[in-house]
N, C-alpha and C. Protein backbone atom coordinates (compact mmCIF):
# COMPACT_ATOMS: atom_id res chain seq x y z
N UNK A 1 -7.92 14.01 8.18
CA UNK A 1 -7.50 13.69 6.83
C UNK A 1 -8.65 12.94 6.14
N UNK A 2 -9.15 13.80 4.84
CA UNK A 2 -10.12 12.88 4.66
C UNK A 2 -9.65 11.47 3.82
N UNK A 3 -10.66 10.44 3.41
CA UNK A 3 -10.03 9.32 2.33
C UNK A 3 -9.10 9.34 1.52
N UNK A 4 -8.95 10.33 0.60
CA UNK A 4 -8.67 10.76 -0.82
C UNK A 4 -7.27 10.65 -0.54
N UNK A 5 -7.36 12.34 0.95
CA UNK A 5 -6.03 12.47 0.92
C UNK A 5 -4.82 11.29 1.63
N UNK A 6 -5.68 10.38 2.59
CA UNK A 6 -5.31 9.49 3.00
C UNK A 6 -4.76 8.38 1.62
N UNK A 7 -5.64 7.87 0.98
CA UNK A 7 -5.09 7.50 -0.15
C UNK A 7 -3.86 8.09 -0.89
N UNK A 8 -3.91 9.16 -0.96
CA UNK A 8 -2.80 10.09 -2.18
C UNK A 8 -1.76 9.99 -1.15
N UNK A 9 -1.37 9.88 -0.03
CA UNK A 9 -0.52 10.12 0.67
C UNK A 9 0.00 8.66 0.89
N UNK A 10 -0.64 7.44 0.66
CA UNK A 10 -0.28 6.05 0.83
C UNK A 10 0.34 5.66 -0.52
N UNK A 11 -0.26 6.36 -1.80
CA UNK A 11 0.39 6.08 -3.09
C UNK A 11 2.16 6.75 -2.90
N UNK A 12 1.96 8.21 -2.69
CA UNK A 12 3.17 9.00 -2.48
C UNK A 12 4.28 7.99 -2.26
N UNK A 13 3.69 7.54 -0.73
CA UNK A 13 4.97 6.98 -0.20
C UNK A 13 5.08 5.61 -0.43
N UNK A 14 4.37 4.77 -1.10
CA UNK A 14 4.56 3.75 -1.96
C UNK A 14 5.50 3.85 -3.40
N UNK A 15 5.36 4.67 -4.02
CA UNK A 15 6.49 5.42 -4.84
C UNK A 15 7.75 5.85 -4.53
N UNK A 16 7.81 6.52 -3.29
CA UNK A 16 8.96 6.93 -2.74
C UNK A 16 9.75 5.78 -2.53
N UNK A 17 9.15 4.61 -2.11
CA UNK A 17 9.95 3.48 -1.15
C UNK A 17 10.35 2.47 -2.56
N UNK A 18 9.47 2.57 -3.95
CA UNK A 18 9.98 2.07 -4.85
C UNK A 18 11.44 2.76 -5.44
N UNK A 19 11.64 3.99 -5.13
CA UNK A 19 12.37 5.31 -5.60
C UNK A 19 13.39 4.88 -5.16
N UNK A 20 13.40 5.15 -3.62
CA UNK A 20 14.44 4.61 -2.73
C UNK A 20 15.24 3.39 -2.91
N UNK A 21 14.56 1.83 -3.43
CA UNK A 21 15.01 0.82 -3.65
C UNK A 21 15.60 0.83 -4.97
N UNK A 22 15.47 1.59 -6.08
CA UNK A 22 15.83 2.18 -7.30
C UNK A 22 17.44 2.53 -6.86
N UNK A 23 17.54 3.40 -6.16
CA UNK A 23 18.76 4.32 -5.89
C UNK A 23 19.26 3.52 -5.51
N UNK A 24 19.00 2.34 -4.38
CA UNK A 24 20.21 1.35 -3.95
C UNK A 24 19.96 1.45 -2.15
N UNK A 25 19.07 2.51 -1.70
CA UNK A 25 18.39 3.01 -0.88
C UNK A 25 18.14 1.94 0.58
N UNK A 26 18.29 0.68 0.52
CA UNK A 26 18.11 -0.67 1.34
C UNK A 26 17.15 -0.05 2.25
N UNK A 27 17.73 0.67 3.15
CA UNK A 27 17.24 0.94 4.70
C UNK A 27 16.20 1.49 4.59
N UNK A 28 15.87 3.04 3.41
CA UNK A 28 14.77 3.67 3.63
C UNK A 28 13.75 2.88 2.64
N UNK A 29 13.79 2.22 1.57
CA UNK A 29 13.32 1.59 1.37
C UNK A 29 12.39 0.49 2.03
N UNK A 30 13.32 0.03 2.89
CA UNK A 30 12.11 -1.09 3.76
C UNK A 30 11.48 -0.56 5.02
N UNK A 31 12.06 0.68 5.36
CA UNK A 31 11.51 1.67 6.28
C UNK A 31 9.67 1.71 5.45
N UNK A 32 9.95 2.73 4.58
CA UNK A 32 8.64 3.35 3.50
C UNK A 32 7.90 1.84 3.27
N UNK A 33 8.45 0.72 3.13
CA UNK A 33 7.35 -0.17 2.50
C UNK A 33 7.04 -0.79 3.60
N UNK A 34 7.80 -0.82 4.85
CA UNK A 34 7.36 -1.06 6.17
C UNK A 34 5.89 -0.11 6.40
N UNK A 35 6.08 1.77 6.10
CA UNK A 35 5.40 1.91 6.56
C UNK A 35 3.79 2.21 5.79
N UNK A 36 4.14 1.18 4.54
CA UNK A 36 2.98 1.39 3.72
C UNK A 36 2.08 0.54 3.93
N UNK A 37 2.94 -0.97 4.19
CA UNK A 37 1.89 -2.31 4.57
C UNK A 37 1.09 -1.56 5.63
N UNK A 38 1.50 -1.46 6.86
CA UNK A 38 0.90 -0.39 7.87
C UNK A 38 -0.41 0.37 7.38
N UNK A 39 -0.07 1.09 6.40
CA UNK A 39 -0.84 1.61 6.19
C UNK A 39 -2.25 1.11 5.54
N UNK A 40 -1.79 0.13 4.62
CA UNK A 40 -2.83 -0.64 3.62
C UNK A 40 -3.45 -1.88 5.13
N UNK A 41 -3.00 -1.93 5.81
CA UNK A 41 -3.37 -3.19 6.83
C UNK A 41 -4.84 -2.20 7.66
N UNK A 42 -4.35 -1.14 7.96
CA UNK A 42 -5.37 -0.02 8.60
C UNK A 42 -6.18 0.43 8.19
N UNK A 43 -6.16 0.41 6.54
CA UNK A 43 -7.35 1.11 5.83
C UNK A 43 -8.61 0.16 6.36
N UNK A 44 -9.89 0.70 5.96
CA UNK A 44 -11.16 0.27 6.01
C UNK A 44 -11.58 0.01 4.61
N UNK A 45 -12.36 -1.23 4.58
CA UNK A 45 -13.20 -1.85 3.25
C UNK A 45 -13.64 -0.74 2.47
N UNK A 46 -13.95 0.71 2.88
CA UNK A 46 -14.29 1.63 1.92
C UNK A 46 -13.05 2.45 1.51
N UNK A 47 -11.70 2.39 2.21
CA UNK A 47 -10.58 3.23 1.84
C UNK A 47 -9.81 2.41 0.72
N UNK A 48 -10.38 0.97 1.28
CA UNK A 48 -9.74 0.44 0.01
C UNK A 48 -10.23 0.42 -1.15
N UNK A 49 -11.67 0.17 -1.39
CA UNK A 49 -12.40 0.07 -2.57
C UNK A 49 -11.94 1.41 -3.42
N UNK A 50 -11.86 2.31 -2.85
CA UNK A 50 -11.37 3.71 -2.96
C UNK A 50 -9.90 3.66 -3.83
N UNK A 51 -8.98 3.31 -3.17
CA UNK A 51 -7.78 3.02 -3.64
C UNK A 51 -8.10 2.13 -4.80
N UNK A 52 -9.08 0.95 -5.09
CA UNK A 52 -9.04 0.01 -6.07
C UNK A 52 -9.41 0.96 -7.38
N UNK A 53 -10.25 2.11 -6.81
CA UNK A 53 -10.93 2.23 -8.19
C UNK A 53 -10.18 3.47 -8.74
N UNK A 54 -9.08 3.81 -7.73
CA UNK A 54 -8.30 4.59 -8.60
C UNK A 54 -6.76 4.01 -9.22
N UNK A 55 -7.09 2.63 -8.95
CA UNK A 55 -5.53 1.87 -9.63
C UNK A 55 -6.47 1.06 -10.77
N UNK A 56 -7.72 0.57 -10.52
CA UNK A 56 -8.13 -0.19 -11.92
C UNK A 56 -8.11 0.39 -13.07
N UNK A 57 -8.51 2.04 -13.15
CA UNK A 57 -8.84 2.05 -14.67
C UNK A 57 -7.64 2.26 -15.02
N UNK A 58 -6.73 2.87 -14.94
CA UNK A 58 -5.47 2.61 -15.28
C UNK A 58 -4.62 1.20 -15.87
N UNK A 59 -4.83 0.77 -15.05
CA UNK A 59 -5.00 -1.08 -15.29
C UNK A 59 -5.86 -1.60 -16.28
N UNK A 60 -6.67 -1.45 -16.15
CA UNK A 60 -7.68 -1.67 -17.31
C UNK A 60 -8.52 -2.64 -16.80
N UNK A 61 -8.12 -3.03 -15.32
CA UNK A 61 -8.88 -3.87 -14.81
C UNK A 61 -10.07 -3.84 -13.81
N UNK A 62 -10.91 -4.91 -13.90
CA UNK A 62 -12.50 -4.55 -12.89
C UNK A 62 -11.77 -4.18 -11.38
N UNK A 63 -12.55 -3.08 -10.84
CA UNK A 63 -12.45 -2.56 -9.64
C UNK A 63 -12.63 -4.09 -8.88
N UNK A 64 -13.34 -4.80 -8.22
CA UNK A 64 -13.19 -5.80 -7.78
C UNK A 64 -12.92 -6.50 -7.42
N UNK A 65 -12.11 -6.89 -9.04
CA UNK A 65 -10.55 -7.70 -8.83
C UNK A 65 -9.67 -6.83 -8.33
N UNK A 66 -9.46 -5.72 -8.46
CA UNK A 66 -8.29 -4.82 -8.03
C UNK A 66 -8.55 -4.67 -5.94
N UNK A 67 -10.01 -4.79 -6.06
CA UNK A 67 -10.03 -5.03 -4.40
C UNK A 67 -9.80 -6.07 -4.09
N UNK A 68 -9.83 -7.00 -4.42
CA UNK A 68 -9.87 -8.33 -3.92
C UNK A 68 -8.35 -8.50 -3.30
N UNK A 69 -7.72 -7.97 -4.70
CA UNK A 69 -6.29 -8.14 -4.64
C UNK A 69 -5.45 -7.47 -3.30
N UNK A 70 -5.81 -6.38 -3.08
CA UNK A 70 -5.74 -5.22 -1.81
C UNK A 70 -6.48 -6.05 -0.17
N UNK A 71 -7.62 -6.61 -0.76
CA UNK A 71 -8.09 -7.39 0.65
C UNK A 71 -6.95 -9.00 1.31
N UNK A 72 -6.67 -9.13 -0.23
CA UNK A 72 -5.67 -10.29 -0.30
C UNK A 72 -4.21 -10.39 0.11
N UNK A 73 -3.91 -8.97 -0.43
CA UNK A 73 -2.71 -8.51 0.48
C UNK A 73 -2.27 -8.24 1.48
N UNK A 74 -3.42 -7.68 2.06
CA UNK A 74 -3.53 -7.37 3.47
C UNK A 74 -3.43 -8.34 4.60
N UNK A 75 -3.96 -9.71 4.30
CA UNK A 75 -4.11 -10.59 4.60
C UNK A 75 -2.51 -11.20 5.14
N UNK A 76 -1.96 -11.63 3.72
CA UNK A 76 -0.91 -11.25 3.66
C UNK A 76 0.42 -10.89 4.11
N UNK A 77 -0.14 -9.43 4.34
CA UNK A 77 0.95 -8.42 5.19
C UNK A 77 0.30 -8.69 6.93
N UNK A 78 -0.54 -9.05 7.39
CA UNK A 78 -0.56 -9.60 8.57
C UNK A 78 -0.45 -10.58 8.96
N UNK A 79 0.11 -11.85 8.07
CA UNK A 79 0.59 -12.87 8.36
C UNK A 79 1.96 -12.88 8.64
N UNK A 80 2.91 -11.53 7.90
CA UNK A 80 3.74 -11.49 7.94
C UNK A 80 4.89 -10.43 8.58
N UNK A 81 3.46 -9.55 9.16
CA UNK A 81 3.80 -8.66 9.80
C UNK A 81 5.13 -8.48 10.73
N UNK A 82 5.62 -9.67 11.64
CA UNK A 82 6.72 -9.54 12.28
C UNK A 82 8.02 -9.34 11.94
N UNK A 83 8.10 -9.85 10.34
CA UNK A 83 9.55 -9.50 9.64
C UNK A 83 9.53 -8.19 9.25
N UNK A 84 8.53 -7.40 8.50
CA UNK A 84 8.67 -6.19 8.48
C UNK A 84 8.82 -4.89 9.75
N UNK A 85 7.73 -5.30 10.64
CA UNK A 85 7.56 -4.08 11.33
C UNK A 85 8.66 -3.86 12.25
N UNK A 86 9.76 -4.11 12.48
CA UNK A 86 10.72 -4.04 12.95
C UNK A 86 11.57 -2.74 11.71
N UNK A 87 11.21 -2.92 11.12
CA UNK A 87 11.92 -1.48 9.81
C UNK A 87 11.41 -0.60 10.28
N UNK A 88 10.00 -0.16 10.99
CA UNK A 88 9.62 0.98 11.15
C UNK A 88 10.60 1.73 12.47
């Protein structure tokens, strides 16, 4: 799988799991965002920069900050890893 599609496939199901929590969805919901942290925790400093610079311009904001924010999260989601990963 190259980056891209690795990316497009982490947005997908980041959407889905917002979708899911929309509908009322509980379970698959924290399943999907269970298995997105996962996913964003695994990327590499270039999969993310990757991901940043396709959520900044949209945003309107510097790629940078949009990584920072993604490196920050990650952080984050492995501090906190034990309450979630039990959804997967």
């Amino acid at each position: 799988m190259t980056v891209k599609e690795s990316i497009r496939y982490h947005l997908i199901e980041a959407v889905r799991a917002s979708a899911a929590e929309a509908e009322g969805k509980e379970k698959l919901a924290r399943r999907l965002h269970a298995a997105t942290k996962m996913r964003l925790i695994n990327m590499s400093d270039d999969e993310l920069w990757e991901l940043a610079v396709i959520l900044a311009i949209p945003q309107g904001k510097p790629v940078q900050q949009v990584f920072h924010g993604f490196k920050q999260a990650v952080e984050e989601h492995k501090s906190t890893m034990k309450e979630w990963v039990g959804d997967l």
